[in-house]
Each structure stands twice: as C-alpha cells, then as structure tokens.
PDB file of N, CA and C in Angstrom:
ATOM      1  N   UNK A   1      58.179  14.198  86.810  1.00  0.00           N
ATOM      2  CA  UNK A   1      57.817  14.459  88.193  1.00  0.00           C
ATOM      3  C   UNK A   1      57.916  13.182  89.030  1.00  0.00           C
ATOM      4  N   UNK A   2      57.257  12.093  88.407  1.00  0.00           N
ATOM      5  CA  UNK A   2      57.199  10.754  89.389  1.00  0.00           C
ATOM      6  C   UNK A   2      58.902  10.316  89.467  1.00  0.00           C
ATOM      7  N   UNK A   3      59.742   9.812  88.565  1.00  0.00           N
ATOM      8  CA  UNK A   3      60.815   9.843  88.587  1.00  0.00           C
ATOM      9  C   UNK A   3      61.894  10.499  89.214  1.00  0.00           C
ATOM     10  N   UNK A   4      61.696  11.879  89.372  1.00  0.00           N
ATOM     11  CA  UNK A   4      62.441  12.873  90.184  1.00  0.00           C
ATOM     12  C   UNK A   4      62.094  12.574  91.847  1.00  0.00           C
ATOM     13  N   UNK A   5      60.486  12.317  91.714  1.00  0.00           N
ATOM     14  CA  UNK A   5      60.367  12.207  93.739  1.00  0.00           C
ATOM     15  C   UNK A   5      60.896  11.136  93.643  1.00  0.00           C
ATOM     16  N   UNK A   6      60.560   9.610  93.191  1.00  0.00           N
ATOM     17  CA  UNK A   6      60.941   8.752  93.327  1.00  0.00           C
ATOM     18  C   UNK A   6      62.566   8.247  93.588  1.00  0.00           C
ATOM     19  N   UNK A   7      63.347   9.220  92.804  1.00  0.00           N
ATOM     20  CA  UNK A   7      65.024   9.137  93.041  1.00  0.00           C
ATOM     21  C   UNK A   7      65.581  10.134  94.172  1.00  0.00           C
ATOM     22  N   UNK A   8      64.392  11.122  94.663  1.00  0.00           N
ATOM     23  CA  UNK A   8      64.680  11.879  95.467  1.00  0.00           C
ATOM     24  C   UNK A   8      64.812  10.697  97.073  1.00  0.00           C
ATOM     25  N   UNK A   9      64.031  10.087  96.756  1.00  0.00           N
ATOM     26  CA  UNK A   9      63.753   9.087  98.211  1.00  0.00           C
ATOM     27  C   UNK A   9      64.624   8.007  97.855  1.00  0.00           C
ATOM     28  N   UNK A  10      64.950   7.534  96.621  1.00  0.00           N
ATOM     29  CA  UNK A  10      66.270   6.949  96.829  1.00  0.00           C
ATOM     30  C   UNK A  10      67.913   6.992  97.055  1.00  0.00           C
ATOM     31  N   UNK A  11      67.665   8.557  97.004  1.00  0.00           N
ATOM     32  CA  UNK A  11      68.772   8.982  97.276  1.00  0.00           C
ATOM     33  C   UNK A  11      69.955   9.362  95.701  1.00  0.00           C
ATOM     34  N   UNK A  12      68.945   9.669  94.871  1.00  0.00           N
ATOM     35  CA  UNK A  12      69.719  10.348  93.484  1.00  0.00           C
ATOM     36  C   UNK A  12      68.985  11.901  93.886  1.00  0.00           C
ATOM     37  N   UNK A  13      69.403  12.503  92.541  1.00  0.00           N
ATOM     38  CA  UNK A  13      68.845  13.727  92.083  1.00  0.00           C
ATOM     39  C   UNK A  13      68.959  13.824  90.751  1.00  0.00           C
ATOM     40  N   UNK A  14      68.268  12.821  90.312  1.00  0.00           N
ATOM     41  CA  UNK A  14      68.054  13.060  89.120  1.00  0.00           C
ATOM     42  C   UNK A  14      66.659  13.811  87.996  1.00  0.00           C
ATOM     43  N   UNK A  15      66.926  14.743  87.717  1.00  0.00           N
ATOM     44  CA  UNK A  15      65.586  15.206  86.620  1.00  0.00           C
ATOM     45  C   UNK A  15      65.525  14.421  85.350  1.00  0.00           C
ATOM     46  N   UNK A  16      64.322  14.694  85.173  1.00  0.00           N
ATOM     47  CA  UNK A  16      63.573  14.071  83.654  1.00  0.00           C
ATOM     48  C   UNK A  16      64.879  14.691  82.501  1.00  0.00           C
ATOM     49  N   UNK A  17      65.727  14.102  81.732  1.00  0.00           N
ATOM     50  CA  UNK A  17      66.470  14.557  80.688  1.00  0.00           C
ATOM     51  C   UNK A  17      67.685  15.006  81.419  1.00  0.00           C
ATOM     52  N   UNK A  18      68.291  14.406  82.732  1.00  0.00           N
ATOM     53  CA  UNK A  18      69.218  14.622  83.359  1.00  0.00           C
ATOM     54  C   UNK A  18      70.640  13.815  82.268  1.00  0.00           C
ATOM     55  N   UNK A  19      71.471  14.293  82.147  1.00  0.00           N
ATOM     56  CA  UNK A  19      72.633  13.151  81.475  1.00  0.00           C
ATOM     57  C   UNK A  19      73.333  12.469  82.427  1.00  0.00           C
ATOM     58  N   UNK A  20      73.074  12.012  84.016  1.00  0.00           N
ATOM     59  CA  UNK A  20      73.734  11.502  84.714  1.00  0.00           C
ATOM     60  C   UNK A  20      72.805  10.031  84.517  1.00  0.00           C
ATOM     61  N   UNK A  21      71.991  10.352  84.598  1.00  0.00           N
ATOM     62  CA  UNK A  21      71.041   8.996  84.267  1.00  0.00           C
ATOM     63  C   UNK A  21      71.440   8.136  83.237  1.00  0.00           C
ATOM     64  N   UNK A  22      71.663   8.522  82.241  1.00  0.00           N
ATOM     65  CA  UNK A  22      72.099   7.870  80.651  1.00  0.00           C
ATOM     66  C   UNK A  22      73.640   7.547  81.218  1.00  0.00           C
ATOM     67  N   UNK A  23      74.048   7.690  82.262  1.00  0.00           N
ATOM     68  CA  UNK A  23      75.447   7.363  82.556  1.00  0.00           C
ATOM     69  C   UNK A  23      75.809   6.445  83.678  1.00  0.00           C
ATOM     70  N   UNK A  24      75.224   6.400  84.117  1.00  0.00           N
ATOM     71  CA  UNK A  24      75.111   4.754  85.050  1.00  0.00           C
ATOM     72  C   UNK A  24      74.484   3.426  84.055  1.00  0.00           C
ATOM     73  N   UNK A  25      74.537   2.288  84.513  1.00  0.00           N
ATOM     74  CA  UNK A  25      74.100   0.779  83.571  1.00  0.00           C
ATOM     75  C   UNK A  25      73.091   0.840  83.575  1.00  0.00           C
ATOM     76  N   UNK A  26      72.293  -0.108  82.989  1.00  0.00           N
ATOM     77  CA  UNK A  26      71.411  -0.201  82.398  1.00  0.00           C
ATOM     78  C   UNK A  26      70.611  -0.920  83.574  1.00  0.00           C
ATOM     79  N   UNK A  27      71.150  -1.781  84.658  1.00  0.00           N
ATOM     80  CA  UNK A  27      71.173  -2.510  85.226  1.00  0.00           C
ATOM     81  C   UNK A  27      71.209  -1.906  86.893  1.00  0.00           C
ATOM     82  N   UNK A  28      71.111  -0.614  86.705  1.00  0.00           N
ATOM     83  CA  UNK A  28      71.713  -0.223  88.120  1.00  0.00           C
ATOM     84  C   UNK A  28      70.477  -0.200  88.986  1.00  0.00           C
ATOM     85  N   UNK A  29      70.574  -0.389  90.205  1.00  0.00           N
ATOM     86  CA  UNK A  29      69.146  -0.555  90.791  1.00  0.00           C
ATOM     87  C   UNK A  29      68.715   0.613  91.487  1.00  0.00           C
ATOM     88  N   UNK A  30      68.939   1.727  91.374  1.00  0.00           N
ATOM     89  CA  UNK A  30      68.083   2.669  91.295  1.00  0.00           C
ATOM     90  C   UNK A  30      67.034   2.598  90.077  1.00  0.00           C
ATOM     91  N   UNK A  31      67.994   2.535  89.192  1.00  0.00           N
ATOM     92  CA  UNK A  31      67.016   2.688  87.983  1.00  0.00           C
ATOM     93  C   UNK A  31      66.181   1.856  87.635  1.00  0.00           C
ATOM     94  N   UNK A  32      66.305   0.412  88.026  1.00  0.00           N
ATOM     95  CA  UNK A  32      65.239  -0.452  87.957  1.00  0.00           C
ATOM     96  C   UNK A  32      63.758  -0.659  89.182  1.00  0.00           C
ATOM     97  N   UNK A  33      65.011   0.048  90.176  1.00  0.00           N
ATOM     98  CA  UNK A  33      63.373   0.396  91.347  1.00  0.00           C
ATOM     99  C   UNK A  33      62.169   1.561  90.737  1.00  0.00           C
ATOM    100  N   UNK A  34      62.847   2.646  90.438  1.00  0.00           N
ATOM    101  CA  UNK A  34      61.984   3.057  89.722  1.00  0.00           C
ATOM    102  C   UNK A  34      60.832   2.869  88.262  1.00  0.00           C
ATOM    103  N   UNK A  35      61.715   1.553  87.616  1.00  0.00           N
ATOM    104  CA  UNK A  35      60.987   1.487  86.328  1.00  0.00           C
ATOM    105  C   UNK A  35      59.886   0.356  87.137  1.00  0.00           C
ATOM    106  N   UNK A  36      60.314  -0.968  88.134  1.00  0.00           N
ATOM    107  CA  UNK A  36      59.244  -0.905  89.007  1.00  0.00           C
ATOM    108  C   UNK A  36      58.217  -0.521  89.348  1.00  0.00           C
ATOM    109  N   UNK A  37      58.817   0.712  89.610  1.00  0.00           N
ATOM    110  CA  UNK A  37      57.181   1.391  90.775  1.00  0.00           C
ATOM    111  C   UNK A  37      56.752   2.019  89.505  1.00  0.00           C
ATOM    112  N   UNK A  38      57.456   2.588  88.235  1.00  0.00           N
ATOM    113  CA  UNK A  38      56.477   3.042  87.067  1.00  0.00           C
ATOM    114  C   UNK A  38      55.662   1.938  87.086  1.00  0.00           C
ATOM    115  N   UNK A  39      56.159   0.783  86.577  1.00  0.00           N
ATOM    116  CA  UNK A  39      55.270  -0.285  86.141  1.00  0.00           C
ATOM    117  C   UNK A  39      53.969  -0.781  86.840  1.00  0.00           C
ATOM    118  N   UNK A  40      54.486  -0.454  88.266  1.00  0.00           N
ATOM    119  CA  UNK A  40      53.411  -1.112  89.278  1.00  0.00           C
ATOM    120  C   UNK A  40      52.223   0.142  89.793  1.00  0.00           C
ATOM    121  N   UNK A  41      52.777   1.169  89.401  1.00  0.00           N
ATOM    122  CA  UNK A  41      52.134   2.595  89.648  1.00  0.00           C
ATOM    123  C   UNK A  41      51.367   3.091  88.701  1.00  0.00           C
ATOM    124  N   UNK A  42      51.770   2.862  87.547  1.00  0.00           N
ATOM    125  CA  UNK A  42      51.079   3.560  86.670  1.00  0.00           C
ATOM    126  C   UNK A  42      50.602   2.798  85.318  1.00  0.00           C
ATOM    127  N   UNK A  43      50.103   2.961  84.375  1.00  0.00           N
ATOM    128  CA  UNK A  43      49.457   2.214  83.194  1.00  0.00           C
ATOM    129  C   UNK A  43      50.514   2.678  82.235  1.00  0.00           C
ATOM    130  N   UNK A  44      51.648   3.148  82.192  1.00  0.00           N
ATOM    131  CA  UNK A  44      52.747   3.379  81.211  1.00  0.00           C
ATOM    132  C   UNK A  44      52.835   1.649  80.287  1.00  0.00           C
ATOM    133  N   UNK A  45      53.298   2.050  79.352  1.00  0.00           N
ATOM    134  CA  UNK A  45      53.364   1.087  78.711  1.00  0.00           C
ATOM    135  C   UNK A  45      54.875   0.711  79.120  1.00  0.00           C
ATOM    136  N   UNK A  46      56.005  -0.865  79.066  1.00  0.00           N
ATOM    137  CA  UNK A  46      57.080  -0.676  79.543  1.00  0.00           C
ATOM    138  C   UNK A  46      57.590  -0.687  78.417  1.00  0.00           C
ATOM    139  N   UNK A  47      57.833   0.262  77.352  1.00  0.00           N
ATOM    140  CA  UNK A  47      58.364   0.865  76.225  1.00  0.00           C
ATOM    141  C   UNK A  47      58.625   2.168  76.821  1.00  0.00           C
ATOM    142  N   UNK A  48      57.835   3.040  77.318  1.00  0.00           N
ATOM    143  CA  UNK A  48      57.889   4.554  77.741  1.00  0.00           C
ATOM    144  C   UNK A  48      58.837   4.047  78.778  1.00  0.00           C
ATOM    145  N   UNK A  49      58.019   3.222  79.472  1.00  0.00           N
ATOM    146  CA  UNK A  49      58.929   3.051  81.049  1.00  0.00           C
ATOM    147  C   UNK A  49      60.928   2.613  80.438  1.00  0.00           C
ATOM    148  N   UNK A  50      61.243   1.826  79.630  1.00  0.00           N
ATOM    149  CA  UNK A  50      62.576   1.906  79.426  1.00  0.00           C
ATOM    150  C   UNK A  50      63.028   3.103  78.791  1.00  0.00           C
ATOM    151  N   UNK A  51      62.442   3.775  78.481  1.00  0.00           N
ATOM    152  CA  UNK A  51      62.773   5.241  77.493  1.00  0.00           C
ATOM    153  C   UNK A  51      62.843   6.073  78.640  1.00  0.00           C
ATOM    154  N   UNK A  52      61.914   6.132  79.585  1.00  0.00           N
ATOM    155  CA  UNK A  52      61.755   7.610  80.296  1.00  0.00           C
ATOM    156  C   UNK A  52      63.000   7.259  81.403  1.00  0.00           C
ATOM    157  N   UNK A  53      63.374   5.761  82.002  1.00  0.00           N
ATOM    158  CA  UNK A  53      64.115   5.296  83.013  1.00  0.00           C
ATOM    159  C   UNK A  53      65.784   5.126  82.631  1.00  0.00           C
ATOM    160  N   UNK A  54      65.637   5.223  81.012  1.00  0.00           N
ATOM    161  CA  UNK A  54      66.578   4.791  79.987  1.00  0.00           C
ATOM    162  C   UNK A  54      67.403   3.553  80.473  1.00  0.00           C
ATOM    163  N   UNK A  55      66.743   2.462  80.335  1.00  0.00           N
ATOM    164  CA  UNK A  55      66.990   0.948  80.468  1.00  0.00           C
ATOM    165  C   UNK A  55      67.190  -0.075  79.301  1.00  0.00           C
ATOM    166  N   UNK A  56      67.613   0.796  78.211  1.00  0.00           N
ATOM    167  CA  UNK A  56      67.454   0.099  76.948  1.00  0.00           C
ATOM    168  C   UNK A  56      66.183  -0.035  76.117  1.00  0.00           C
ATOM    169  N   UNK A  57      66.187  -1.122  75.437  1.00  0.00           N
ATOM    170  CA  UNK A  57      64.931  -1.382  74.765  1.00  0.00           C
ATOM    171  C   UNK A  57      63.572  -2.360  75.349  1.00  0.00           C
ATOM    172  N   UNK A  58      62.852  -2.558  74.897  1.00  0.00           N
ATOM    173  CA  UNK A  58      61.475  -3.148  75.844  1.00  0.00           C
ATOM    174  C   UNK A  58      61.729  -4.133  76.231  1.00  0.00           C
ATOM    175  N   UNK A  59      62.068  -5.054  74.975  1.00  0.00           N
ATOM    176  CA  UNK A  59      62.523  -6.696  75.446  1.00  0.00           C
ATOM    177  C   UNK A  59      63.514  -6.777  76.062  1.00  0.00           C
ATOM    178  N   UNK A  60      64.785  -6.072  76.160  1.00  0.00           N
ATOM    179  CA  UNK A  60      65.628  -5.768  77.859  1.00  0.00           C
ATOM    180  C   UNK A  60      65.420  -5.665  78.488  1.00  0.00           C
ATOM    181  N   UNK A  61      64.372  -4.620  78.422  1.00  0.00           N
ATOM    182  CA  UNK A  61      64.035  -3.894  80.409  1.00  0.00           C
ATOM    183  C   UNK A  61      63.221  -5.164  80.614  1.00  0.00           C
ATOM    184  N   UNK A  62      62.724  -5.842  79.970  1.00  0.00           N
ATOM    185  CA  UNK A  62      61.538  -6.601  80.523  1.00  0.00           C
ATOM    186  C   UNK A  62      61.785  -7.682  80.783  1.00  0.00           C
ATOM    187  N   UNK A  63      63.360  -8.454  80.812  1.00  0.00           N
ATOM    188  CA  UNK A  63      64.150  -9.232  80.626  1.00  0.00           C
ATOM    189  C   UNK A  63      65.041  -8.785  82.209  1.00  0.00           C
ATOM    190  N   UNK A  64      65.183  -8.086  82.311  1.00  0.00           N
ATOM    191  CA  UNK A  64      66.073  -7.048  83.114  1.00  0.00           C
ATOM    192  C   UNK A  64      65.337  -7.197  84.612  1.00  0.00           C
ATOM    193  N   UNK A  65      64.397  -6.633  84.146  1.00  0.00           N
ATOM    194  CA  UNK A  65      63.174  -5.873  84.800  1.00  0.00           C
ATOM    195  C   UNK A  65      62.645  -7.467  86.045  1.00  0.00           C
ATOM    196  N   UNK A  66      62.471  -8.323  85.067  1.00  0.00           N
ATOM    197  CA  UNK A  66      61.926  -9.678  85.508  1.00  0.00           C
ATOM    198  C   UNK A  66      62.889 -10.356  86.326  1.00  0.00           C
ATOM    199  N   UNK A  67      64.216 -10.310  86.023  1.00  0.00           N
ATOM    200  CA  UNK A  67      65.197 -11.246  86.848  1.00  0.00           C
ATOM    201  C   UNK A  67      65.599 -10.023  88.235  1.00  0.00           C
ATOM    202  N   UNK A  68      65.604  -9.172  88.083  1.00  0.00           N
ATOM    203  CA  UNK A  68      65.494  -7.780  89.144  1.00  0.00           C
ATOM    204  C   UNK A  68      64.934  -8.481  90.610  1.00  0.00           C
ATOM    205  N   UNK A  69      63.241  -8.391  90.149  1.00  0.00           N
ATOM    206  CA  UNK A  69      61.868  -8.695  90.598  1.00  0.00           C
ATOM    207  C   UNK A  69      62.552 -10.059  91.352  1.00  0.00           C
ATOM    208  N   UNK A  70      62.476 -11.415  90.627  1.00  0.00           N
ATOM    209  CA  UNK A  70      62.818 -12.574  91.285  1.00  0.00           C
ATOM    210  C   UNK A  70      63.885 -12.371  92.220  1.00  0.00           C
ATOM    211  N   UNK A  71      64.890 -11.297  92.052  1.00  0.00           N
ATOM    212  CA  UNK A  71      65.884 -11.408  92.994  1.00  0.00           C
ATOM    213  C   UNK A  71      65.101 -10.518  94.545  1.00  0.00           C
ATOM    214  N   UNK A  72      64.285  -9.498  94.050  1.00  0.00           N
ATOM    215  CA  UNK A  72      63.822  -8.971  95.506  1.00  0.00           C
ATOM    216  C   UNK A  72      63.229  -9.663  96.077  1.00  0.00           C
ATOM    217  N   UNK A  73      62.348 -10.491  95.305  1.00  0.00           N
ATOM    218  CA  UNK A  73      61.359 -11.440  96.194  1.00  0.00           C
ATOM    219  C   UNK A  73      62.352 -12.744  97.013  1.00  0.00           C
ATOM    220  N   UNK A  74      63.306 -13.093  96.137  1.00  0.00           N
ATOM    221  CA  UNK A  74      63.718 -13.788  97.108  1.00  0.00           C
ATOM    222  C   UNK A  74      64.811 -13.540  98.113  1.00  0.00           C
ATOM    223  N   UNK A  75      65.382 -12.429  97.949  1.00  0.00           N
ATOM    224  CA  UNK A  75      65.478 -11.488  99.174  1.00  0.00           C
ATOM    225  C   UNK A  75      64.748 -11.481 100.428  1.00  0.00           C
ATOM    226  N   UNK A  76      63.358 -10.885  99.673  1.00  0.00           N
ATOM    227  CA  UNK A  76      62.443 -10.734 100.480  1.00  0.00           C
ATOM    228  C   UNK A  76      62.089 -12.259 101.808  1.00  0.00           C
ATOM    229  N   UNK A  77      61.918 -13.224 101.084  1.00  0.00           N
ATOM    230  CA  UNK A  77      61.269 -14.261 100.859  1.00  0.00           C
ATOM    231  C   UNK A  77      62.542 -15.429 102.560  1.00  0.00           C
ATOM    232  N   UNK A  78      63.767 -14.656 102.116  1.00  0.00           N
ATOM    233  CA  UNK A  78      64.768 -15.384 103.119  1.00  0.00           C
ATOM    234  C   UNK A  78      64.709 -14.334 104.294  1.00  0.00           C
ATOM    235  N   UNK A  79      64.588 -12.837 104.276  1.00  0.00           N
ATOM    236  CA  UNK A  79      65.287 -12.097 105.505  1.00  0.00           C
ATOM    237  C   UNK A  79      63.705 -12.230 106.409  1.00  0.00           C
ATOM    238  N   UNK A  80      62.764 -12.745 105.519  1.00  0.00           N
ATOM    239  CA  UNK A  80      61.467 -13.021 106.400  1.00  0.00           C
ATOM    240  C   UNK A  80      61.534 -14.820 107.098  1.00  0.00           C
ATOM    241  N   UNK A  81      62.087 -15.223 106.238  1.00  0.00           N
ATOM    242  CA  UNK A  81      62.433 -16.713 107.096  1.00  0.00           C
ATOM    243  C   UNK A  81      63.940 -16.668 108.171  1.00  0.00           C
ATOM    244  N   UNK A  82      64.844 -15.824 108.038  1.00  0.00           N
ATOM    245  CA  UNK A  82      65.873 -15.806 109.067  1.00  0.00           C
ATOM    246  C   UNK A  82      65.832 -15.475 110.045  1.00  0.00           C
ATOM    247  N   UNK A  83      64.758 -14.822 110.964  1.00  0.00           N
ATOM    248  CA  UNK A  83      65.003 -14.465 112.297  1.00  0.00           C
ATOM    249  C   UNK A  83      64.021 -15.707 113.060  1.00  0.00           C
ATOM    250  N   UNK A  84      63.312 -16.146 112.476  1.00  0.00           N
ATOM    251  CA  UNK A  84      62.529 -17.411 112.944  1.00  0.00           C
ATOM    252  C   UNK A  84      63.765 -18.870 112.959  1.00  0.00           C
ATOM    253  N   UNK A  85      64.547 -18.818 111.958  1.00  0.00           N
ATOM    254  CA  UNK A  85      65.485 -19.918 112.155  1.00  0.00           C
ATOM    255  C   UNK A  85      66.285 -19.916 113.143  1.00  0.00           C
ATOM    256  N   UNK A  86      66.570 -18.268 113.652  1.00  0.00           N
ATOM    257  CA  UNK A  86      67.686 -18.317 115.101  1.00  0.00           C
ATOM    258  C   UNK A  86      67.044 -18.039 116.333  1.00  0.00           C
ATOM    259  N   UNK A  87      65.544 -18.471 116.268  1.00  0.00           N
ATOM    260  CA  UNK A  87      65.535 -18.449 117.644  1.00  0.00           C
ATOM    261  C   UNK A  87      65.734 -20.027 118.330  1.00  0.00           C
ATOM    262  N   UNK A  88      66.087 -19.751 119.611  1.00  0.00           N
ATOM    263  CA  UNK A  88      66.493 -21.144 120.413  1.00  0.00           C
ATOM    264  C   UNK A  88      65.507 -21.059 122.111  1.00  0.00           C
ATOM    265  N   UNK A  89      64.932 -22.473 121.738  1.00  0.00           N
ATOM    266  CA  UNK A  89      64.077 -22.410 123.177  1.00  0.00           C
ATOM    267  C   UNK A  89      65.408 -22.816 124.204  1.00  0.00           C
ATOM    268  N   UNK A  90      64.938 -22.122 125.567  1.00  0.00           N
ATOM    269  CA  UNK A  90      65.942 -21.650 126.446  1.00  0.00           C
ATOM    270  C   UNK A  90      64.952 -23.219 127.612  1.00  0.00           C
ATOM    271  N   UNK A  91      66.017 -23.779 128.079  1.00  0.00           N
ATOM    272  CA  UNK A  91      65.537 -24.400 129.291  1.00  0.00           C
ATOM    273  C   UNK A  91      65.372 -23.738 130.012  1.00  0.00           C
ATOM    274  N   UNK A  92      64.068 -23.702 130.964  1.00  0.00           N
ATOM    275  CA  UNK A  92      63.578 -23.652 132.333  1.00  0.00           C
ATOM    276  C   UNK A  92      64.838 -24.586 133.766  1.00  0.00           C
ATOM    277  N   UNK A  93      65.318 -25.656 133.257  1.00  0.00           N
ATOM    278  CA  UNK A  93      65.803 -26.550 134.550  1.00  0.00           C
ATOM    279  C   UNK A  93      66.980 -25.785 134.627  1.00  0.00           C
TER     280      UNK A  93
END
C-alpha cells in the first residue's frame, strides 16, 4: 500500500509484486525515494526495505541508499544558496 501511493505521486504505477519494478536498476531514483521515505517513515528494518523496494541486498541499499541521501542534500544545500548569489544591488544615482 505505502509503496503503491508513494510511486503513484511519483509518477510510476507500480504494485507490491509488480515485475516492472525488478526491471529498472537498482539505482533508479524512484526506487530509492521510496526506500527513503520507507526508511524515514516507518520502523521497517532496511533488509525488508531492499526486498520490498527490490534494491538488492542490505549492505547495497545501505551503501546506495547513503550516497543517494548526500547527493539530495547537496542538491538541496546549493539550489538554497543560488538565488541569494544572483542578486545585484541596483544604484539609486
């Protein structure tokens, strides 16, 4: 259920035991946003969470999972520092 809304708002349609899922990478970021918000949502262990997201094995996804994370944050981290770098004070004279 969480998986299905969750890809519904990302724009899959995928169900629980879908075979389109097992057919994209391991790596694809749908599938890691969701093992995400499992992780951050729920008390799943991230063993279930790479099984139910099918991301490989634990020490992958969690490997995977971690360099993912560092890349959103610093995503995050620049498109929040770039609109402050282009502003330009305008003379008055």
């Amino acid at each position: 259920m969480f998986i299905g809304k969750r890809a519904r708002n990302l724009g899959g349609a995928w169900k629980q035991g879908d075979g389109r899922k097992s057919s994209r990478l391991k790596s694809d970021p749908s599938k890691l946003t969701i093992a995400a918000l499992l992780r951050k949502e729920t008390t799943l262990p991230l063993k279930c969470v790479a099984a139910r997201v099918q991301i490989g094995t634990s020490k992958g996804a969690n490997a995977v999972l971690h360099r993912w994370q560092q890349v959103q944050e610093e995503a995050a981290a620049t498109t929040k520092t770039t609109p402050c770098a282009q502003l330009e004070f305008q003379s008055t004279v």
